[in-house]
C-alpha atoms as a PDB file:
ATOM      1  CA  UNK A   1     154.721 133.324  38.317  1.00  0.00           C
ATOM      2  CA  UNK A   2     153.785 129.951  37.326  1.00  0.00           C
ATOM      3  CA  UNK A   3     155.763 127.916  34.978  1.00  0.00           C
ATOM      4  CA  UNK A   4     156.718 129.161  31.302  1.00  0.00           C
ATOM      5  CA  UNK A   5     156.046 126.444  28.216  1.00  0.00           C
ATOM      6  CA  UNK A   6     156.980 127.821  24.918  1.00  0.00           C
ATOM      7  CA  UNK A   7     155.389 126.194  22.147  1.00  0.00           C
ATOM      8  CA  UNK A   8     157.763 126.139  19.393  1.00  0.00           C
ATOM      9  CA  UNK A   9     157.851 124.169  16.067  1.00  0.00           C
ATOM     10  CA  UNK A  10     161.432 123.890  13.477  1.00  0.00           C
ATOM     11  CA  UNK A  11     160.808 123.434   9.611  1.00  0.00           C
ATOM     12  CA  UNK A  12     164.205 122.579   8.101  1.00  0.00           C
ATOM     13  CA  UNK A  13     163.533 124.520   4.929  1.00  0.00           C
ATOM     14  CA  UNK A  14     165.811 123.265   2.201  1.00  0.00           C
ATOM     15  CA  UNK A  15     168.477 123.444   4.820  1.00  0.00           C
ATOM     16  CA  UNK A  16     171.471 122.028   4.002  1.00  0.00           C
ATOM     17  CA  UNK A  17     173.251 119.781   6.750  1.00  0.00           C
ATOM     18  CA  UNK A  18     176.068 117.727   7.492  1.00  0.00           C
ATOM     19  CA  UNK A  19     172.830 114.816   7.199  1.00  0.00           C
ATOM     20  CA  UNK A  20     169.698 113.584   6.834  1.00  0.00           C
ATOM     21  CA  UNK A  21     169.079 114.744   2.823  1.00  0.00           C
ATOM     22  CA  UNK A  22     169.217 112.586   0.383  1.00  0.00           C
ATOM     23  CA  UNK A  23     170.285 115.521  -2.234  1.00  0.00           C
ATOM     24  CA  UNK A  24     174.527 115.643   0.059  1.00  0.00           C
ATOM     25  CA  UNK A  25     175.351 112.644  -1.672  1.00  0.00           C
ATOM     26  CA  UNK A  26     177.064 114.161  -4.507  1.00  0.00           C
ATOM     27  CA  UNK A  27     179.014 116.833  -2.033  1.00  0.00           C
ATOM     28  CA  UNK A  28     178.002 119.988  -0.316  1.00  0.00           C
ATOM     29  CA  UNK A  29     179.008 122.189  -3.402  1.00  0.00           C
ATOM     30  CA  UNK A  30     177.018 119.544  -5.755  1.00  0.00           C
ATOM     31  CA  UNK A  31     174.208 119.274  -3.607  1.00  0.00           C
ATOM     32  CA  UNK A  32     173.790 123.335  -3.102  1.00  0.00           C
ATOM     33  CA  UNK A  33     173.092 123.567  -6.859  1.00  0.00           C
ATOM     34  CA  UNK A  34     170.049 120.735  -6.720  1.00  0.00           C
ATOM     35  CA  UNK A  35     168.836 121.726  -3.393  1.00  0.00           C
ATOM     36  CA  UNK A  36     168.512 125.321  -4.800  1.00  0.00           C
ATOM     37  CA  UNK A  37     167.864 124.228  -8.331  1.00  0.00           C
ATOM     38  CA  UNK A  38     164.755 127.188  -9.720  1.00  0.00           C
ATOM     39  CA  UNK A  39     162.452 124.548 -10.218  1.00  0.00           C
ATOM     40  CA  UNK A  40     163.088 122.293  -7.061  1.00  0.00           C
ATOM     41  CA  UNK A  41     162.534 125.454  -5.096  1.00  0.00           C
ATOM     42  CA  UNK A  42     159.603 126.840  -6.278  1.00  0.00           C
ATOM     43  CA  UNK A  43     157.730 123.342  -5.358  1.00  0.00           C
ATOM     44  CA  UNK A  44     159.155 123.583  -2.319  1.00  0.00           C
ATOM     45  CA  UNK A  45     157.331 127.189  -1.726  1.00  0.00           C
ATOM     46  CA  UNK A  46     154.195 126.570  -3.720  1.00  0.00           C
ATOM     47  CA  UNK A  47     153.581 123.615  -0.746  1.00  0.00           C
ATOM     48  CA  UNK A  48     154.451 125.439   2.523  1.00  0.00           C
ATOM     49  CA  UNK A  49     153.218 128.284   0.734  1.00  0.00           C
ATOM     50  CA  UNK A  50     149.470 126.336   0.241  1.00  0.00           C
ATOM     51  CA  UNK A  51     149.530 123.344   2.497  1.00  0.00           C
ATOM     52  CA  UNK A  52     152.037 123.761   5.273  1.00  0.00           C
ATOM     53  CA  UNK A  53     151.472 127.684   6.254  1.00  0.00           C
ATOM     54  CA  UNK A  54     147.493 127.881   6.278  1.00  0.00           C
ATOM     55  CA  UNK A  55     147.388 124.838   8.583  1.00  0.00           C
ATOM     56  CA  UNK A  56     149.241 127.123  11.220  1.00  0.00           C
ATOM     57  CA  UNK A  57     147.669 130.530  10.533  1.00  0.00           C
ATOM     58  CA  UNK A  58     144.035 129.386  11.710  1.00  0.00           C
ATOM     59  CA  UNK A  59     145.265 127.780  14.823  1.00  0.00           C
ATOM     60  CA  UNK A  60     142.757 128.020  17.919  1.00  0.00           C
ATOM     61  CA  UNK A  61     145.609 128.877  19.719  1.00  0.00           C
ATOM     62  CA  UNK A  62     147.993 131.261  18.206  1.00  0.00           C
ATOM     63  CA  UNK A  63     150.506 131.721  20.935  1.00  0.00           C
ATOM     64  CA  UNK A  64     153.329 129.417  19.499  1.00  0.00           C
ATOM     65  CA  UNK A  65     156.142 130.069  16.719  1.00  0.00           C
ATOM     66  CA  UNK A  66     157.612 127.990  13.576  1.00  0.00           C
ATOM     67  CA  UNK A  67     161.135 129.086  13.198  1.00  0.00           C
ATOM     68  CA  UNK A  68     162.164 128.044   9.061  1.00  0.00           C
ATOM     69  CA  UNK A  69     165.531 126.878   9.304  1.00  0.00           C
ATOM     70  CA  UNK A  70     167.759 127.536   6.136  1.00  0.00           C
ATOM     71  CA  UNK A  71     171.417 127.271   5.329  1.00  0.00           C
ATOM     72  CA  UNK A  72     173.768 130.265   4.714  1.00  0.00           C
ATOM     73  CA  UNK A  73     174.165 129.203   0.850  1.00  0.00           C
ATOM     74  CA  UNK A  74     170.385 129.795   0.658  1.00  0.00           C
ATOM     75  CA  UNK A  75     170.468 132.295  -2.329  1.00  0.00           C
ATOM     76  CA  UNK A  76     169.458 135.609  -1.555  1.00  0.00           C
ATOM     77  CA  UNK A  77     166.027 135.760  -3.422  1.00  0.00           C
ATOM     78  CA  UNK A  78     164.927 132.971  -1.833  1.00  0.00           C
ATOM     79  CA  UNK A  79     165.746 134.271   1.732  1.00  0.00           C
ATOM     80  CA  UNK A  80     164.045 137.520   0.529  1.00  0.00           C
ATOM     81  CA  UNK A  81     160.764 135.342  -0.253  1.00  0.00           C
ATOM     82  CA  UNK A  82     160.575 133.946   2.990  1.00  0.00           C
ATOM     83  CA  UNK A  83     160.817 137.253   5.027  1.00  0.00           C
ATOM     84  CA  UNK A  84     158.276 138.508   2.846  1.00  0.00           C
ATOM     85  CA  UNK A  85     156.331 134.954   4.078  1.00  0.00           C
ATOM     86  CA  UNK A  86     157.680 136.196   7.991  1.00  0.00           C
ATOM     87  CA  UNK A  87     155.917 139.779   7.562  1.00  0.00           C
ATOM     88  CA  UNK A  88     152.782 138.031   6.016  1.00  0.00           C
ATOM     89  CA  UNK A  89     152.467 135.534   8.969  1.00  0.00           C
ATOM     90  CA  UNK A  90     153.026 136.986  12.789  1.00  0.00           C
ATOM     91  CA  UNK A  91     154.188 133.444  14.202  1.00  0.00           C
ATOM     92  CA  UNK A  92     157.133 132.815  11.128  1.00  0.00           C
ATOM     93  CA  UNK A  93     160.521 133.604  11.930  1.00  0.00           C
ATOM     94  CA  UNK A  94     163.563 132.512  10.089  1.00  0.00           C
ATOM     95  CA  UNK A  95     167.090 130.894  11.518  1.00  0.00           C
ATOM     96  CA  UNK A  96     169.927 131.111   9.020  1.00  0.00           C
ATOM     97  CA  UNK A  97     172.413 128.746  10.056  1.00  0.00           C
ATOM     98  CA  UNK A  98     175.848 127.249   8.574  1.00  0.00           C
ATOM     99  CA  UNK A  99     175.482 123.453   7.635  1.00  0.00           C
ATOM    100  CA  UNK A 100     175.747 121.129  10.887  1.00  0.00           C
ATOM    101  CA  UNK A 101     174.477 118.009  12.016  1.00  0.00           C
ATOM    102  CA  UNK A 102     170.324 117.692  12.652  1.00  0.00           C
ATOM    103  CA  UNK A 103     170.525 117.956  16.244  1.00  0.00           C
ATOM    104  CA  UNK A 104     172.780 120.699  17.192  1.00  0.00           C
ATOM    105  CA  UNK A 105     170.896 122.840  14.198  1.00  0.00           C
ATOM    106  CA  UNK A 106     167.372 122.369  15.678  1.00  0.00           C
ATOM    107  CA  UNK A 107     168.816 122.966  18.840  1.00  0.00           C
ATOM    108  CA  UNK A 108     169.626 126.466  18.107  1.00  0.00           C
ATOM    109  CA  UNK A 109     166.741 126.578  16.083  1.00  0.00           C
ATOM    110  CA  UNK A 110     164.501 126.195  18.735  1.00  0.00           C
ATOM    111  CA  UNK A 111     166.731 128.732  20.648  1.00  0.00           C
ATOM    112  CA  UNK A 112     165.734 131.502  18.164  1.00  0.00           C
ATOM    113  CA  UNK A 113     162.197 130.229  18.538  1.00  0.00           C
ATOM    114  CA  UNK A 114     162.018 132.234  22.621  1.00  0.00           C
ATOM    115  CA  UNK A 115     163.129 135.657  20.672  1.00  0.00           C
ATOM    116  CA  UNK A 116     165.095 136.351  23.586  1.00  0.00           C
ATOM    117  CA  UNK A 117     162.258 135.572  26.299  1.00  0.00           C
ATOM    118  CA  UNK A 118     163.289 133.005  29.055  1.00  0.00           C
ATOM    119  CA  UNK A 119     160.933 129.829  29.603  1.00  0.00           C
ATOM    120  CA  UNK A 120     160.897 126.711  31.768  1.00  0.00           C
ATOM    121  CA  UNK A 121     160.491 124.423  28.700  1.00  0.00           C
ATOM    122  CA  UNK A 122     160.021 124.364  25.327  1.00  0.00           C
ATOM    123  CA  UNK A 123     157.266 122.132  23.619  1.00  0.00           C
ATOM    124  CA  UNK A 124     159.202 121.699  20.094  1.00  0.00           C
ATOM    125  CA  UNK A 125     157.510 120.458  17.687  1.00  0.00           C
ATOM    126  CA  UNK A 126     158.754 119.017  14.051  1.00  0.00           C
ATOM    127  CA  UNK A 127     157.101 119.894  10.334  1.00  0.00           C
ATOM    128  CA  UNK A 128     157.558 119.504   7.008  1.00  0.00           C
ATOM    129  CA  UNK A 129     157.240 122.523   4.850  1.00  0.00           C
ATOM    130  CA  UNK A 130     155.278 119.980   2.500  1.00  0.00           C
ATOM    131  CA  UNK A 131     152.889 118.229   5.375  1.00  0.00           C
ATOM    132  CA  UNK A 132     149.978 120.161   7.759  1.00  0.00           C
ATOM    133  CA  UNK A 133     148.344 119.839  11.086  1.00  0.00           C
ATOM    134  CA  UNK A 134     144.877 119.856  12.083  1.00  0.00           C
ATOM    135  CA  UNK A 135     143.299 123.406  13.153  1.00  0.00           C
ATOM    136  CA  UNK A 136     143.326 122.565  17.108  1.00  0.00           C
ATOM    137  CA  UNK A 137     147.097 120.510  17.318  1.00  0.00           C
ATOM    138  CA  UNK A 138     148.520 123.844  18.696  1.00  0.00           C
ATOM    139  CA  UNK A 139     146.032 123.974  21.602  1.00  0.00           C
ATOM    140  CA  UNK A 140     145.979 120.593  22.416  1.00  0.00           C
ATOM    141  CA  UNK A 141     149.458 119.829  22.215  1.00  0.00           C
ATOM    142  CA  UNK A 142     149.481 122.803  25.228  1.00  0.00           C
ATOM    143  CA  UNK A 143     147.089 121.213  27.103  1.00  0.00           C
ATOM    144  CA  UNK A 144     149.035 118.198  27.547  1.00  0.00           C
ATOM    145  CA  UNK A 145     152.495 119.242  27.544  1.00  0.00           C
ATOM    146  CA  UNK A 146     151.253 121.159  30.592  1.00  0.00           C
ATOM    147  CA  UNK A 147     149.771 119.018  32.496  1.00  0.00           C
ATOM    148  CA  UNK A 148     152.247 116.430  31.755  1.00  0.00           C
ATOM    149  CA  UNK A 149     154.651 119.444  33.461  1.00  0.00           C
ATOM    150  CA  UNK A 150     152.089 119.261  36.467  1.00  0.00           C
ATOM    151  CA  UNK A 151     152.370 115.834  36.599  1.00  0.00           C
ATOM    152  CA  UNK A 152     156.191 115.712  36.743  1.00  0.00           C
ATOM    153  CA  UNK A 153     156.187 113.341  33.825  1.00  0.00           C
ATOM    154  CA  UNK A 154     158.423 115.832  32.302  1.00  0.00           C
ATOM    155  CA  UNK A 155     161.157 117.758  34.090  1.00  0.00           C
ATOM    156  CA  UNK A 156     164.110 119.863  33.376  1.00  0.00           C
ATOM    157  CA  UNK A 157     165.969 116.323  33.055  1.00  0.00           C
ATOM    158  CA  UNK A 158     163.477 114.161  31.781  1.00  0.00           C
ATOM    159  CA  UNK A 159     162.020 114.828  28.599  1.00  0.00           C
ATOM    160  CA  UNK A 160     158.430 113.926  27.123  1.00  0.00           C
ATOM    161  CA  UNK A 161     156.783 113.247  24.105  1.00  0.00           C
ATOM    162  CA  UNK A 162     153.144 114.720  23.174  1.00  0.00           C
ATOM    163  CA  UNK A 163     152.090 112.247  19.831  1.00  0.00           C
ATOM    164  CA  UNK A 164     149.236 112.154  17.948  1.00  0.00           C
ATOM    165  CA  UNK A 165     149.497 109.206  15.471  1.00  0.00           C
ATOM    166  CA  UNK A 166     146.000 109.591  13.125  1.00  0.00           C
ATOM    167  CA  UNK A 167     146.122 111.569  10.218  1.00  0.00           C
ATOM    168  CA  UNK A 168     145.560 111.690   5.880  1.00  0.00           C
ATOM    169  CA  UNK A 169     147.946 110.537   3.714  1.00  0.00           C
ATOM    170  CA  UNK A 170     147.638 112.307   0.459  1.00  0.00           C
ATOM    171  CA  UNK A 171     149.498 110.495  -2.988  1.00  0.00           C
ATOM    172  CA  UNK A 172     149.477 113.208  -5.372  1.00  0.00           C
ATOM    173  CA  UNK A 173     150.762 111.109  -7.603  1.00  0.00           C
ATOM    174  CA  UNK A 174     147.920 108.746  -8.265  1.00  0.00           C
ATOM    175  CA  UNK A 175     145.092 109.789 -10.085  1.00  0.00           C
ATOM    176  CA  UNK A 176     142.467 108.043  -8.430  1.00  0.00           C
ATOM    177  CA  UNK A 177     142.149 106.541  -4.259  1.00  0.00           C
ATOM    178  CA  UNK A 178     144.872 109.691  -3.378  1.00  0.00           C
ATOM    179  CA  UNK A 179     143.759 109.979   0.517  1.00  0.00           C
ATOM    180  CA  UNK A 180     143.934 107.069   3.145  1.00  0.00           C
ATOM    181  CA  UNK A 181     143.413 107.838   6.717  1.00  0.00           C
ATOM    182  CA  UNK A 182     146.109 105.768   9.313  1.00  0.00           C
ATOM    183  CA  UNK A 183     146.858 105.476  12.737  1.00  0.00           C
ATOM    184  CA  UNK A 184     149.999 104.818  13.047  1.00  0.00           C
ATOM    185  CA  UNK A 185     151.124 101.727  15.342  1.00  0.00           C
ATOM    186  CA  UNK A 186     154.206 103.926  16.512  1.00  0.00           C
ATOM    187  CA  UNK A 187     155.012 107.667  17.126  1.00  0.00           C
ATOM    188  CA  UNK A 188     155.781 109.869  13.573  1.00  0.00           C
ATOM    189  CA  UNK A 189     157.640 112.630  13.798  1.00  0.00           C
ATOM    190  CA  UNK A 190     155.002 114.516  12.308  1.00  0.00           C
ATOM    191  CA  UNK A 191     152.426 115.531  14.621  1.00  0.00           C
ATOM    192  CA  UNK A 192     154.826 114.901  17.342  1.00  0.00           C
ATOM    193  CA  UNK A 193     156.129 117.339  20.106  1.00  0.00           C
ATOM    194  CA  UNK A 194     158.893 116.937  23.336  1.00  0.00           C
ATOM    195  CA  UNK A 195     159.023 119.035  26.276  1.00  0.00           C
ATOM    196  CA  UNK A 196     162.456 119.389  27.429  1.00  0.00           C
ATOM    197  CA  UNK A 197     164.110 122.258  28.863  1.00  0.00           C
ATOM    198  CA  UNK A 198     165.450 125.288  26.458  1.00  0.00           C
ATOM    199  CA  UNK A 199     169.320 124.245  27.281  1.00  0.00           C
ATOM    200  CA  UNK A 200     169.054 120.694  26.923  1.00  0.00           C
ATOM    201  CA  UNK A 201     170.518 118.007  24.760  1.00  0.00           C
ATOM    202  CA  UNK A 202     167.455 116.308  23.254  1.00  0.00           C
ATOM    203  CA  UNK A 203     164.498 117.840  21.271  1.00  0.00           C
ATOM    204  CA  UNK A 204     162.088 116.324  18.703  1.00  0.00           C
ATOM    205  CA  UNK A 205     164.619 115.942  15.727  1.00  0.00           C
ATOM    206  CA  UNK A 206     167.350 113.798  18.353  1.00  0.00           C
ATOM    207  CA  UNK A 207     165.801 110.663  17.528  1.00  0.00           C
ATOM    208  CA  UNK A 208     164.972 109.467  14.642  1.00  0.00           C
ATOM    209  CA  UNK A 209     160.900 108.814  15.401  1.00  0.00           C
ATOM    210  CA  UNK A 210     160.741 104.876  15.011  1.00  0.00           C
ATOM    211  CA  UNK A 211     163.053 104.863  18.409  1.00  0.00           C
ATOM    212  CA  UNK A 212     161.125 107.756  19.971  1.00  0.00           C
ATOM    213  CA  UNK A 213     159.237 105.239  22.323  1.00  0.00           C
ATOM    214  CA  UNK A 214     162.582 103.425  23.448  1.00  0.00           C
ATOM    215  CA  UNK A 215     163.954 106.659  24.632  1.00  0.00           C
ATOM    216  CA  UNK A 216     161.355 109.532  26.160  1.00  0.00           C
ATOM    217  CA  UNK A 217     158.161 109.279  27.729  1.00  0.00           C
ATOM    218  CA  UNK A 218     155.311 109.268  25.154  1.00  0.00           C
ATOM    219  CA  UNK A 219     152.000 110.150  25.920  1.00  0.00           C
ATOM    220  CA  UNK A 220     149.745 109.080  22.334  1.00  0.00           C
ATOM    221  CA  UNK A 221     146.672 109.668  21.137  1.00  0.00           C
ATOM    222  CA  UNK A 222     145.573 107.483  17.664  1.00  0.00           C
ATOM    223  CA  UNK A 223     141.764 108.751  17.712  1.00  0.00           C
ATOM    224  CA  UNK A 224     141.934 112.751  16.183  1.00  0.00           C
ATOM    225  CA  UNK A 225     142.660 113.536  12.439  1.00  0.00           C
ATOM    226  CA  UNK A 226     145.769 115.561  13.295  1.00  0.00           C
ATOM    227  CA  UNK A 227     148.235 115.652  10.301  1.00  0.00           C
ATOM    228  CA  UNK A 228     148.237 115.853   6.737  1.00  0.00           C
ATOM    229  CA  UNK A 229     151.406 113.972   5.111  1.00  0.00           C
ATOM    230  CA  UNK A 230     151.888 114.565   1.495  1.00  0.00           C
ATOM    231  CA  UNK A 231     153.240 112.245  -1.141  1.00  0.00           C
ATOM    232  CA  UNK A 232     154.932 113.480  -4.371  1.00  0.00           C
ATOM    233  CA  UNK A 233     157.756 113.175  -6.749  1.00  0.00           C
ATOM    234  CA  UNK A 234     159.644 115.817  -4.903  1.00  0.00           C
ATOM    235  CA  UNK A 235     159.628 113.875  -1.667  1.00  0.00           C
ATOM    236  CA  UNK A 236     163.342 114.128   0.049  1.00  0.00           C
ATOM    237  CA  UNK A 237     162.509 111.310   1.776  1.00  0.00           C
ATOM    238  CA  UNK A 238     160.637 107.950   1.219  1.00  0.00           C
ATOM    239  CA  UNK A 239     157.479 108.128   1.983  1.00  0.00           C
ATOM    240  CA  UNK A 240     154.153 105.496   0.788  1.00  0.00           C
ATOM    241  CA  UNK A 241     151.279 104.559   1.513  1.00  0.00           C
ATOM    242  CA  UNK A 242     151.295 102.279   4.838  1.00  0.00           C
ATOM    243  CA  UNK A 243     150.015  98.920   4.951  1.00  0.00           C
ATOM    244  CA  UNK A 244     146.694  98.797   6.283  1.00  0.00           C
ATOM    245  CA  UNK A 245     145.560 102.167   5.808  1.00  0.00           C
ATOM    246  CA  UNK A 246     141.748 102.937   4.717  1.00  0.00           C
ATOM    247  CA  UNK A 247     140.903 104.779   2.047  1.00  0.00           C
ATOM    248  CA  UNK A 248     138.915 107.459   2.197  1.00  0.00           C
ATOM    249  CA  UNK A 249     136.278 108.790  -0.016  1.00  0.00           C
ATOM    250  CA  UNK A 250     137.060 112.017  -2.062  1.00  0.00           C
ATOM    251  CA  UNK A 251     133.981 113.766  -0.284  1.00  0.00           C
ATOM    252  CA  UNK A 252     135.189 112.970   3.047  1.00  0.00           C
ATOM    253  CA  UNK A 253     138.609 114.037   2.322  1.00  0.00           C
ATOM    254  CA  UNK A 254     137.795 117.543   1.200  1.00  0.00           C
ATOM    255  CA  UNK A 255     135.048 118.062   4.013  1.00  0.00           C
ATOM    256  CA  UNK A 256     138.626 117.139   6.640  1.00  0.00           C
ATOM    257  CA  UNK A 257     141.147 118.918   4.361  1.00  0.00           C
ATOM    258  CA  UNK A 258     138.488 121.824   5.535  1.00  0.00           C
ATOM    259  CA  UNK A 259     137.150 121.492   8.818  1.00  0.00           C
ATOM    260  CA  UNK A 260     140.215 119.645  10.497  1.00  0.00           C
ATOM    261  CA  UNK A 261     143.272 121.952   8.584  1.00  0.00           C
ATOM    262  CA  UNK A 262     141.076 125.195   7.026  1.00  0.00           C
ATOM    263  CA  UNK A 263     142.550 124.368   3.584  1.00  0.00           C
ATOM    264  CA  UNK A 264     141.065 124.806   0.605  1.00  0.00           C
ATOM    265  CA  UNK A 265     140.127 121.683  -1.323  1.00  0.00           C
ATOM    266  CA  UNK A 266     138.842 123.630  -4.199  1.00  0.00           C
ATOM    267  CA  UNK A 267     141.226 125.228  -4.946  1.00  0.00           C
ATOM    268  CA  UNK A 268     144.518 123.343  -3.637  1.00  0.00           C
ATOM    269  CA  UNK A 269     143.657 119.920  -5.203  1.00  0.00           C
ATOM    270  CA  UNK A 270     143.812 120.931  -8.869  1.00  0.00           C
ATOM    271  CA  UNK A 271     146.983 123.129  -8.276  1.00  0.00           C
ATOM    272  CA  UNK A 272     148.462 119.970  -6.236  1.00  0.00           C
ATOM    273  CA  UNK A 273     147.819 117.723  -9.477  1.00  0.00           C
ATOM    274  CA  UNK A 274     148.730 120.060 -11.848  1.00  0.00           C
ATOM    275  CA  UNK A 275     152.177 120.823  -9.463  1.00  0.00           C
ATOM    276  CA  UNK A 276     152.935 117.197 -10.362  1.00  0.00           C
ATOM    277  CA  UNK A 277     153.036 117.136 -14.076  1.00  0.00           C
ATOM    278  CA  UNK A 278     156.618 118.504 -15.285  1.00  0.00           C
ATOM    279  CA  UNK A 279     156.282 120.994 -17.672  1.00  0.00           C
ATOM    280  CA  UNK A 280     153.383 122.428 -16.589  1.00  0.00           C
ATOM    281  CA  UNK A 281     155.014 125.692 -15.579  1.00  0.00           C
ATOM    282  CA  UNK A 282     152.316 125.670 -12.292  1.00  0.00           C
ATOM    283  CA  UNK A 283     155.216 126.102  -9.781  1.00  0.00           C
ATOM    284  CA  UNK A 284     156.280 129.460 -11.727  1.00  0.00           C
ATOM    285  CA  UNK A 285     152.554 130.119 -11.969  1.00  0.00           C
ATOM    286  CA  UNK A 286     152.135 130.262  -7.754  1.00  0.00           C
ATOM    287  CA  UNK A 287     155.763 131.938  -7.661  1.00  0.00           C
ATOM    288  CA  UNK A 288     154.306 134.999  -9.266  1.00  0.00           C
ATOM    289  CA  UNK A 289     151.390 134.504  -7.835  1.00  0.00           C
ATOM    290  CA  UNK A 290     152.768 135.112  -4.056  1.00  0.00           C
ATOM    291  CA  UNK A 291     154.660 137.751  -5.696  1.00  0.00           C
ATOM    292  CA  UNK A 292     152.042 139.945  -6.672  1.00  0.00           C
ATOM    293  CA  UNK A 293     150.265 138.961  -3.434  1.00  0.00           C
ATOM    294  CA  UNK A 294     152.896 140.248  -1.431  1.00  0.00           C
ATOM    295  CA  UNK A 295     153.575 143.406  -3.476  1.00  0.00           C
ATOM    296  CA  UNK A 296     149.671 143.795  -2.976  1.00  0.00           C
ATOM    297  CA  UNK A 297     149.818 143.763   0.373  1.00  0.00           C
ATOM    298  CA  UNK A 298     153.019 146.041   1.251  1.00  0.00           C
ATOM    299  CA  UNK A 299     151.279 148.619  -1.017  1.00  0.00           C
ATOM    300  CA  UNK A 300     148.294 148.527   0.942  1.00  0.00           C
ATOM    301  CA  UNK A 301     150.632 148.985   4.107  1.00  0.00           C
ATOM    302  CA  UNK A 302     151.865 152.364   2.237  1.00  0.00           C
ATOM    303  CA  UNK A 303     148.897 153.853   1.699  1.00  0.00           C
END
């Protein structure tokens, strides 16, 4: 039997650690109620629900898993939501966790990702529940996390980095000039992959991607449209438009947002805009929305 490389990606999904969110200054207690806030987490569905999830349901290559990782606190109707999400999409699975540091919870997170099946390596990959990745990053992120196995660039002890830097960035927030495609100069931690062996100390999420290249082996490729970063009010990090980046036309943009990540320009770009303006009662509008989808579809199962 030849070698075994599991494909595996970790979404932190409002998941509430010891670090790394800007919402735990106030406290753990303090920061539960505005990381769980109604409004906050409907967003936070309506964009994995319409950016994040359709960029990994028409994969080429649908042999890999995204495990959601969430926090015990997580109310219950939320958890509820995304195992409805789970049934809806074969490759979603869900790790409920207590609150610990980034690495040690993505560790185990990536642990639930082999449901129980042994591998050589894991090829762990980091996304956003706001950001996407182009149609074909599943199969080509195989293709050279396995050779680079061949090679013996990585090994059981030594783990490497699979990177593709080019990509849209998307500002919601402007009204005009909101995509700008970039390469970046260094390795992102979207779009980015390591291949390191299921019981060992480092994955994608142990360094923080600016230091990626000072501490694994990085193999990088700047020339593919392969991500889709997002910009928005309800950003839990800092995020802006990089210096140097071109803008690209509106045309363009939709014709990538569907050939390179099968979204739907038509219809996510208005929702995206009017997601932005508060008030709008848009985020309650796609909450009921999936909703009825589900209940649509688990009827259907019945009969």
């Amino acid at each position: 039997m030849g070698v075994v490389n599991k494909i595996i990606g970790v979404c932190r999904f409002s998941y509430l650690g010891d670090a790394g969110f800007r919402t735990l200054k106030g406290g753990a207690e303090e920061a539960a109620k505005t990381l769980y806030a109604p409004g906050r987490m409907q967003r936070r569905f309506a964009y994995f629900e319409n950016i994040c999830l359709p960029s990994l349901a028409v994969q080429t290559d649908p042999d890999f898993v995204l495990v959601a990782l969430i926090g015990d606190t997580m109310p219950f109707h939320f958890r509820k939501r995304l195992k409805r999400l789970a049934e809806k999409y074969p490759f979603l699975r869900i790790a409920t966790l207590e609150a610990a540091g980034p690495l040690n919870s993505t560790r185990r997170a990536f642990r639930r990702g082999l449901d129980d099946e042994e591998a050589d390596f894991i090829t762990g990959f980091r996304l956003d529940d706001d950001d996407a990745v182009g149609i074909d990053y599943i199969e080509r992120t195989r293709e050279v996390s396995d050779t680079l196995i061949k090679l013996g660039w990585a090994t059981k002890d030594v783990p490497a980095a699979v990177c593709f830097h080019r990509g849209i960035y998307w500002d919601m927030k402007r009204d005009e000039d909101q995509f700008w495609d970039y390469s970046e100069p260094q390795p992102l931690g979207l779009a980015a992959a390591m291949i390191h062996h299921p019981d060992s100390q480092h994955n994608i999420y142990r360094w923080n991607h600016r230091k990626l290249a000072c501490n694994a082996r990085c193999w990088i490729d700047p020339h593919e449209y392969m991500f889709v970063r997002t910009l928005h009010g309800h950003n839990d990090s800092d995020r802006s438009i990089p210096p140097g980046a071109r803008q690209l036309p509106d045309w363009q943009a939709r014709k990538l947002f569907r050939e390179r990540f099968g979204l739907n320009p038509k219809r996510l770009l208005p929702m995206m805009k009017k997601l932005q303006e508060e008030g709008s009662g848009m985020a309650r509008k796609l909450a009921a929305a999936a909703r009825a989808e589900m209940d649509d579809d688990v009827d259907g199962e019945a009969e």
